[in-house]
N, C-alpha and C. Protein backbone atom coordinates (compact mmCIF):
# COMPACT_ATOMS: atom_id res chain seq x y z
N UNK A 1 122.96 113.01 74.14
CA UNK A 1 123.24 113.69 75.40
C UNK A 1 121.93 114.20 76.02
N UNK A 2 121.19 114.73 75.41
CA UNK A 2 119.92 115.83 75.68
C UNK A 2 119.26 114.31 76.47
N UNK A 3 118.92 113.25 75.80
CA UNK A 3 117.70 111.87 75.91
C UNK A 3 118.93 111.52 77.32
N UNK A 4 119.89 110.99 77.30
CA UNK A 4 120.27 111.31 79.10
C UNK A 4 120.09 112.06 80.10
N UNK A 5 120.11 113.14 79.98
CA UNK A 5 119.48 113.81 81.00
C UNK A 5 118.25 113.92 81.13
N UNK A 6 117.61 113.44 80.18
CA UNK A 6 116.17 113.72 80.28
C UNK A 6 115.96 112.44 81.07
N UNK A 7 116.43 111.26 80.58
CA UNK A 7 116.68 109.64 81.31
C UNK A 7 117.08 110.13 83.03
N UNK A 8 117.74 110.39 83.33
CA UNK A 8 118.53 110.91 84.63
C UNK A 8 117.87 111.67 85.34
N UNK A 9 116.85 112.32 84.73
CA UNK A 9 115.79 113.60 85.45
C UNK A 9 114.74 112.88 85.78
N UNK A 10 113.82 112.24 85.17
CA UNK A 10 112.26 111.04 85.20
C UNK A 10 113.66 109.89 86.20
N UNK A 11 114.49 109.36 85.75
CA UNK A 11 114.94 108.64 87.18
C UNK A 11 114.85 109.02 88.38
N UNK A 12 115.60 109.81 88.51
CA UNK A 12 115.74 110.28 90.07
C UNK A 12 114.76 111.21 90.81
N UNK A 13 113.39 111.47 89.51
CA UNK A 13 112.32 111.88 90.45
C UNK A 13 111.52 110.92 90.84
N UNK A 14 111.55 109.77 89.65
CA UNK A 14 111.26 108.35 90.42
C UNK A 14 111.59 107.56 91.47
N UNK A 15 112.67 108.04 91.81
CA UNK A 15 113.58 107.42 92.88
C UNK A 15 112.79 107.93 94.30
N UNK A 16 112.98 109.71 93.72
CA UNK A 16 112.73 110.06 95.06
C UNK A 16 111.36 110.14 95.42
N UNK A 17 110.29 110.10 94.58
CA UNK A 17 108.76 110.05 94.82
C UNK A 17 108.83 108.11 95.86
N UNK A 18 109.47 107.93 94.92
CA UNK A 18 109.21 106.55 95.73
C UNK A 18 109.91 106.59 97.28
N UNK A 19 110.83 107.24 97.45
CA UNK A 19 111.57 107.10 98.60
C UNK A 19 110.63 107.42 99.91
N UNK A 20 110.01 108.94 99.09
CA UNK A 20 108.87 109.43 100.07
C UNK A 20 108.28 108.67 100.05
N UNK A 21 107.43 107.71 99.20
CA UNK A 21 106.66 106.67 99.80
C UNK A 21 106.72 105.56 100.60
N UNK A 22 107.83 105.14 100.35
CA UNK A 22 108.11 104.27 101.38
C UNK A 22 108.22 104.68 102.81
N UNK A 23 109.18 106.16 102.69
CA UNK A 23 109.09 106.43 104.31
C UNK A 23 107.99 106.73 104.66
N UNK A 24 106.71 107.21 104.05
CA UNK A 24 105.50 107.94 104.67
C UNK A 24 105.02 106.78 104.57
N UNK A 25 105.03 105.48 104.20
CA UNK A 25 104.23 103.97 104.93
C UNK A 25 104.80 103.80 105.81
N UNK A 26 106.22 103.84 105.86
CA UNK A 26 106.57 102.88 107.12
C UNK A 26 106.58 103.33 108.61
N UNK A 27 106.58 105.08 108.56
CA UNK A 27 106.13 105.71 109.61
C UNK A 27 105.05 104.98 110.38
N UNK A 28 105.27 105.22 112.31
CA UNK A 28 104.53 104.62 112.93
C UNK A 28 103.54 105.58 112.50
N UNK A 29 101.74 104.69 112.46
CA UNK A 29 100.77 105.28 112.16
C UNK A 29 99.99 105.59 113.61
N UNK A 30 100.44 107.44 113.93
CA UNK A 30 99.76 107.67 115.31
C UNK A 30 98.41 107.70 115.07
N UNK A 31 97.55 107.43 116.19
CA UNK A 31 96.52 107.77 116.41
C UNK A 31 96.48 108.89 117.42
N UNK A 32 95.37 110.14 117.17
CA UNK A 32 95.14 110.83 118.63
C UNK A 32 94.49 110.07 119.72
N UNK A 33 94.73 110.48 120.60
CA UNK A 33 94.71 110.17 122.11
C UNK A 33 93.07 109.94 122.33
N UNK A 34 92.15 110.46 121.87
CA UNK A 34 91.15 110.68 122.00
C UNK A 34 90.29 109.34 121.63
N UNK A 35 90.86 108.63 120.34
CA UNK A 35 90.96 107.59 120.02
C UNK A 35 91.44 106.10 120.64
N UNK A 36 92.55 106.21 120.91
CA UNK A 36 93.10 105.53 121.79
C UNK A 36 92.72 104.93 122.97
N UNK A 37 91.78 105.59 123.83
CA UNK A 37 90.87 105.48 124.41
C UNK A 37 89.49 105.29 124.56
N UNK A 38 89.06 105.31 123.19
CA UNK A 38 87.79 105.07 122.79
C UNK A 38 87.22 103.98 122.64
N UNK A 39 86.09 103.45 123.54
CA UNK A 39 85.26 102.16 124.08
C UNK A 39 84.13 102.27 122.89
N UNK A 40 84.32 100.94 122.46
CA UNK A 40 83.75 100.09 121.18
C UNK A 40 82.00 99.92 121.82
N UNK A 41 81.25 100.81 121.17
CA UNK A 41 80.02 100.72 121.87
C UNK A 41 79.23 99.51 121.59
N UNK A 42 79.59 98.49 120.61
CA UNK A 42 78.94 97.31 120.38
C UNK A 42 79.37 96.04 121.32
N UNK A 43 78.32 95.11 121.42
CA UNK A 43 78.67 94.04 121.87
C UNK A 43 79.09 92.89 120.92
N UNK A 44 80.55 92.43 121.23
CA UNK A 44 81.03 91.96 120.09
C UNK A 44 80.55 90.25 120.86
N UNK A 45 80.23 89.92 121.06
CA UNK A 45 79.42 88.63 121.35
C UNK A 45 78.08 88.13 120.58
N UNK A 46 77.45 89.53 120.32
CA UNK A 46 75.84 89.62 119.35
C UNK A 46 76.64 88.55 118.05
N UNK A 47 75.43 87.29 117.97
CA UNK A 47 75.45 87.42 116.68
C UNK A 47 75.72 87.92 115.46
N UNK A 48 74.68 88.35 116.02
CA UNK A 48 73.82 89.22 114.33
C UNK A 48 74.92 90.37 113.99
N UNK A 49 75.54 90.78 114.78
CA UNK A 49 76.09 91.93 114.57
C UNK A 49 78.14 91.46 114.19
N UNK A 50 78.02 90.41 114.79
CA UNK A 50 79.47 89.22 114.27
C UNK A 50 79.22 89.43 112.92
N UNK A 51 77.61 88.43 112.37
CA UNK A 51 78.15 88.30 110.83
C UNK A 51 77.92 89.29 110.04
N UNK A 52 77.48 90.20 110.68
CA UNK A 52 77.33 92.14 109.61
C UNK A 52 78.74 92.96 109.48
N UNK A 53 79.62 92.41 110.52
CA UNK A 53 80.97 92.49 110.81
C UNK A 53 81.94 91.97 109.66
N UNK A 54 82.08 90.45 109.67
CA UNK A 54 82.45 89.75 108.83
C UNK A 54 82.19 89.69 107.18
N UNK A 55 80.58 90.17 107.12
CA UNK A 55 80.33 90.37 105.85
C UNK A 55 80.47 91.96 105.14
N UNK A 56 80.97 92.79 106.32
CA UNK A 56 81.25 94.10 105.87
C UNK A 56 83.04 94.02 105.48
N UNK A 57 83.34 93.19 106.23
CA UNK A 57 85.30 92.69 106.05
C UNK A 57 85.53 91.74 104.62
N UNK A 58 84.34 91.09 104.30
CA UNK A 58 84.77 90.68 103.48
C UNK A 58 84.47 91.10 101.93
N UNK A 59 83.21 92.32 102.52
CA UNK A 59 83.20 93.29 101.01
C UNK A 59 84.03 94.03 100.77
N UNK A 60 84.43 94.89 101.83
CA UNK A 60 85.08 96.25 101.58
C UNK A 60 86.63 96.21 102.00
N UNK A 61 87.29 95.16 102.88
CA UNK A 61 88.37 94.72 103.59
C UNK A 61 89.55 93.67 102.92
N UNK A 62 88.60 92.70 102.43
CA UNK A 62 89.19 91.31 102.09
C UNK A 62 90.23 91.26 100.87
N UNK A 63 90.17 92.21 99.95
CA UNK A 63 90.53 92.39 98.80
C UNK A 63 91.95 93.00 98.79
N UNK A 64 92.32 93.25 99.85
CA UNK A 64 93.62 94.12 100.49
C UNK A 64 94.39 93.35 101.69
N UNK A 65 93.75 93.09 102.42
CA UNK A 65 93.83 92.55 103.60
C UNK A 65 93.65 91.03 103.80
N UNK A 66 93.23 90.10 102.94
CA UNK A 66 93.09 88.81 103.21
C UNK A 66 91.56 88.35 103.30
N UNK A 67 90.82 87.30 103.19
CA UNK A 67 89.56 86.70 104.10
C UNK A 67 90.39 86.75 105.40
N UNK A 68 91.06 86.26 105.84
CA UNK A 68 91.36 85.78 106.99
C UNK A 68 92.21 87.10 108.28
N UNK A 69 92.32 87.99 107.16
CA UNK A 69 93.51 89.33 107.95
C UNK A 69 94.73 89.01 107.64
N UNK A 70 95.46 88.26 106.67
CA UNK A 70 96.51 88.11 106.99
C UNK A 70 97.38 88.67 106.03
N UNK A 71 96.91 89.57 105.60
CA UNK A 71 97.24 90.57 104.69
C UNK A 71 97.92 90.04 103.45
N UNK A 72 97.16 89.36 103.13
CA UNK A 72 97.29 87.96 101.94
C UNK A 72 96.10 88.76 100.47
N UNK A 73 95.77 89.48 100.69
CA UNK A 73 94.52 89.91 99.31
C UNK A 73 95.02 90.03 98.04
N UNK A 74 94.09 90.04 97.19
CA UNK A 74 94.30 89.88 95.98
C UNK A 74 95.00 91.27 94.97
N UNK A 75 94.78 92.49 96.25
CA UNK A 75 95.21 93.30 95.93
C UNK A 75 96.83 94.03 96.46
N UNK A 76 97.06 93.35 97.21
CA UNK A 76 98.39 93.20 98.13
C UNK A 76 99.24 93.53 97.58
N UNK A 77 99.60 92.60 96.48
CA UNK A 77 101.05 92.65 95.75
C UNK A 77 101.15 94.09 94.99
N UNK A 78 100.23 94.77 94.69
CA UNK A 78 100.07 95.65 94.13
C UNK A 78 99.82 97.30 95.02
N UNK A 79 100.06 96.99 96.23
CA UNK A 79 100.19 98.01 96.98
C UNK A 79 101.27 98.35 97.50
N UNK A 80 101.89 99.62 98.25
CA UNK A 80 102.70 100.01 98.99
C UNK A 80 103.25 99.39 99.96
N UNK A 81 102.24 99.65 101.12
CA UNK A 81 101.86 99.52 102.44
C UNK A 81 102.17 98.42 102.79
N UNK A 82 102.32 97.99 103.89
CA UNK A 82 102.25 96.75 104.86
C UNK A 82 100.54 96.31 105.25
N UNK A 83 100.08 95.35 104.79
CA UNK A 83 98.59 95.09 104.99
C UNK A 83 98.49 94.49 106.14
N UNK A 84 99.38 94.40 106.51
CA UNK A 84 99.33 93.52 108.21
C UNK A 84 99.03 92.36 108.33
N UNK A 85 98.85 91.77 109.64
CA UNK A 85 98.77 90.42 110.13
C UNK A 85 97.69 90.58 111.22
N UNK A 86 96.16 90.80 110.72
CA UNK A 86 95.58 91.22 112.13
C UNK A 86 95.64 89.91 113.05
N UNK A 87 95.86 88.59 113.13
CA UNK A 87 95.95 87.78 113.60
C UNK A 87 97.32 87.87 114.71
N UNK A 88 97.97 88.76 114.33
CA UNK A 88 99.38 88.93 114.96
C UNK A 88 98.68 89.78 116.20
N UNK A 89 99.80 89.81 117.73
CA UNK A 89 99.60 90.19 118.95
C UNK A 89 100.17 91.83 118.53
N UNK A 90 101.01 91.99 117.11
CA UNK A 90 100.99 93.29 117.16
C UNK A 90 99.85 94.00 116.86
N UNK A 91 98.83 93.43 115.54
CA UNK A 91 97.60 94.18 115.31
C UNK A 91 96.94 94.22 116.90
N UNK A 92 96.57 92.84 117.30
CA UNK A 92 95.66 92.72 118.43
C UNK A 92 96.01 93.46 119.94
N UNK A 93 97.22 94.02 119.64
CA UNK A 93 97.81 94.98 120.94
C UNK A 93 97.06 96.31 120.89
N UNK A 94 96.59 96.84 119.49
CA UNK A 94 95.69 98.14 119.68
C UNK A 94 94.74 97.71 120.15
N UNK A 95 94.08 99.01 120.68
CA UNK A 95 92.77 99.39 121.45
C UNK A 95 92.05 99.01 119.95
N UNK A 96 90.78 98.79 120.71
CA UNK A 96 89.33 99.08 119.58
C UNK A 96 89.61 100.88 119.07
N UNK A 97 89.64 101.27 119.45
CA UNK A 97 89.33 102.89 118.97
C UNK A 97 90.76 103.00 118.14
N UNK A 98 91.69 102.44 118.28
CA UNK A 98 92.85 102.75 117.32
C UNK A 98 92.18 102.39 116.13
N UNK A 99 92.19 100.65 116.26
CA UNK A 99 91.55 100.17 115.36
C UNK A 99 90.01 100.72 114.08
N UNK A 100 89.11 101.19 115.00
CA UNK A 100 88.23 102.64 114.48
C UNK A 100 88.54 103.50 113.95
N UNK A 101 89.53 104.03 114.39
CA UNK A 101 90.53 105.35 113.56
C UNK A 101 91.17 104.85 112.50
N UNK A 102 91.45 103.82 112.17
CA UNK A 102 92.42 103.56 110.86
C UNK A 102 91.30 103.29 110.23
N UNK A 103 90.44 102.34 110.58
CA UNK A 103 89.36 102.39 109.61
C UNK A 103 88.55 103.74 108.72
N UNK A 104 88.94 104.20 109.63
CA UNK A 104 87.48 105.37 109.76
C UNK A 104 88.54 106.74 108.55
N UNK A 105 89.65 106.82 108.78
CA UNK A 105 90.51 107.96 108.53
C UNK A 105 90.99 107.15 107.75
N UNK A 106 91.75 106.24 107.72
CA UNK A 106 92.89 105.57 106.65
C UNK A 106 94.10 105.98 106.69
N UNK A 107 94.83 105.90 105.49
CA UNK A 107 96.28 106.64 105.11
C UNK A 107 96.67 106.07 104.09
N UNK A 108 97.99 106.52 103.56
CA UNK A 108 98.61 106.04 102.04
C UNK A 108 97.39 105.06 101.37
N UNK A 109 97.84 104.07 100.85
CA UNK A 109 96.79 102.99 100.18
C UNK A 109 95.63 102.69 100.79
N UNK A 110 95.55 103.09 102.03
CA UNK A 110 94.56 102.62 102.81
C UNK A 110 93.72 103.93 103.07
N UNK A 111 92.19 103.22 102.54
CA UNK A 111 91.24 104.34 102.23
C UNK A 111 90.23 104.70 103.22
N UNK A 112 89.65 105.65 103.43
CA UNK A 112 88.79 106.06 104.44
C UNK A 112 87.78 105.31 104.32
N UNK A 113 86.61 104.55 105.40
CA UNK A 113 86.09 104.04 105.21
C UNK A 113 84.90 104.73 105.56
N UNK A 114 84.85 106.06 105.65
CA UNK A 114 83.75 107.04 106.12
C UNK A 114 82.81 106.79 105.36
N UNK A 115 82.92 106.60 104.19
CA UNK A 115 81.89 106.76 102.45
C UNK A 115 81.42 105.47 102.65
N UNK A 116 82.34 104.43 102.37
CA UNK A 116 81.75 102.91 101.87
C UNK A 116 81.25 102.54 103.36
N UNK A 117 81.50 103.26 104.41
CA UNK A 117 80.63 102.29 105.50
C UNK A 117 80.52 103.73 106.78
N UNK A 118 79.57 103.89 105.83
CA UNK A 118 79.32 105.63 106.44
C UNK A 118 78.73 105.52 108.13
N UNK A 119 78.16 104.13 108.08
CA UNK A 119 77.34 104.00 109.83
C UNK A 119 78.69 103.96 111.18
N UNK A 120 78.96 104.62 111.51
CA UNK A 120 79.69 104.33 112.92
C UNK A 120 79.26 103.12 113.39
N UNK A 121 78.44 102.58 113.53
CA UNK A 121 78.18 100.85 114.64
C UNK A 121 78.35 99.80 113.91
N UNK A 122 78.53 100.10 112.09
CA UNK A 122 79.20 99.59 111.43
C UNK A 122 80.85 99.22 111.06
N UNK A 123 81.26 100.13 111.35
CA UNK A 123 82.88 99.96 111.66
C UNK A 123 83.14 99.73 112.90
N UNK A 124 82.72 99.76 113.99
CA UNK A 124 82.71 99.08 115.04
C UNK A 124 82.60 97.32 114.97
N UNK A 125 81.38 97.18 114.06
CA UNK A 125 81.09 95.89 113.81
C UNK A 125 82.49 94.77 113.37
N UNK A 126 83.52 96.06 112.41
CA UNK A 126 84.54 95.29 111.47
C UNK A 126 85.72 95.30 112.37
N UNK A 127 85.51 96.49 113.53
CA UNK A 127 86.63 96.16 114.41
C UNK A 127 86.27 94.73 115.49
N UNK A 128 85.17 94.41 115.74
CA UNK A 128 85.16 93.24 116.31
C UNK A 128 85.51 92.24 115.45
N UNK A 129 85.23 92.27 114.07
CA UNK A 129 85.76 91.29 113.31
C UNK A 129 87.02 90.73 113.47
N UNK A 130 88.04 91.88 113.23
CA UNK A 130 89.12 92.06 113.34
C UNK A 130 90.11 91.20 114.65
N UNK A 131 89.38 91.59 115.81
CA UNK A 131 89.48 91.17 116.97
C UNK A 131 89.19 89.34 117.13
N UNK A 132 88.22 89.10 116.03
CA UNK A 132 88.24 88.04 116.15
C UNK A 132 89.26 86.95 115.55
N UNK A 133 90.15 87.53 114.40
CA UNK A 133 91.13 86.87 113.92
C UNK A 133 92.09 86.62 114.42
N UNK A 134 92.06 86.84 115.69
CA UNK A 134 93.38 86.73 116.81
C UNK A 134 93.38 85.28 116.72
N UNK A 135 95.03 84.84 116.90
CA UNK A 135 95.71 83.88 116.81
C UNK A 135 95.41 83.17 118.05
């Protein structure tokens, strides 16, 4: 009797830790306004600054998210979250500065990228990346 309830107690806090997780991913992820509006100070045409883009997506990005964005990574199956489809018109419907803000801040599984790519004109760089996987 005692090893059932103890079974029944670790269940249903499992249940419900997970429940919260799921709803706190699937929540729309707001951005402030301030963001939303915020003009991508790089020129995403540069070269040089394309493949510092691409090679910053495919160190710190790819492993979650796909090479390609298609939220295909090696680490995927093993996460929460929805890794997205940046190739999809839903990723590519945000602004650059949304796009900056998730990078930059994160959420659930998805980690701040303040530390591993501490330069601002650097995450700019990965939001042009991003932009470029459009379908």
């Amino acid at each position: 009797m005692r090893n059932l309830k103890l079974f029944t107690i670790v269940g249903l806090t499992a249940f419900t830790l997970l429940s919260f997780t799921v709803l706190v991913q699937s929540k729309v992820w707001e951005v402030p306004a301030k963001y939303k509006s915020m003009k991508n100070p790089t020129n995403a045409k540069d070269k040089e600054g394309a493949n510092e883009g691409k090679a910053l997506f495919a160190k710190q990005c790819s492993s979650c998210h796909g090479k390609k964005g298609l939220g295909d990574g090696s680490k995927a199956p093993e996460l929460k979250g929805d890794m997205g489809d940046f190739s999809s018109s839903k990723a590519q419907s945000q602004t650059d500065g949304e796009i900056f803000y998730k990078v930059s801040e994160g959420r659930g599984d998805m980690p701040s990228f303040k530390k591993k790519i501490p330069n601002d004109e650097d995450r700019w760089l990965v939001v042009n990346y991003v932009r470029s996987l459009k379908k």
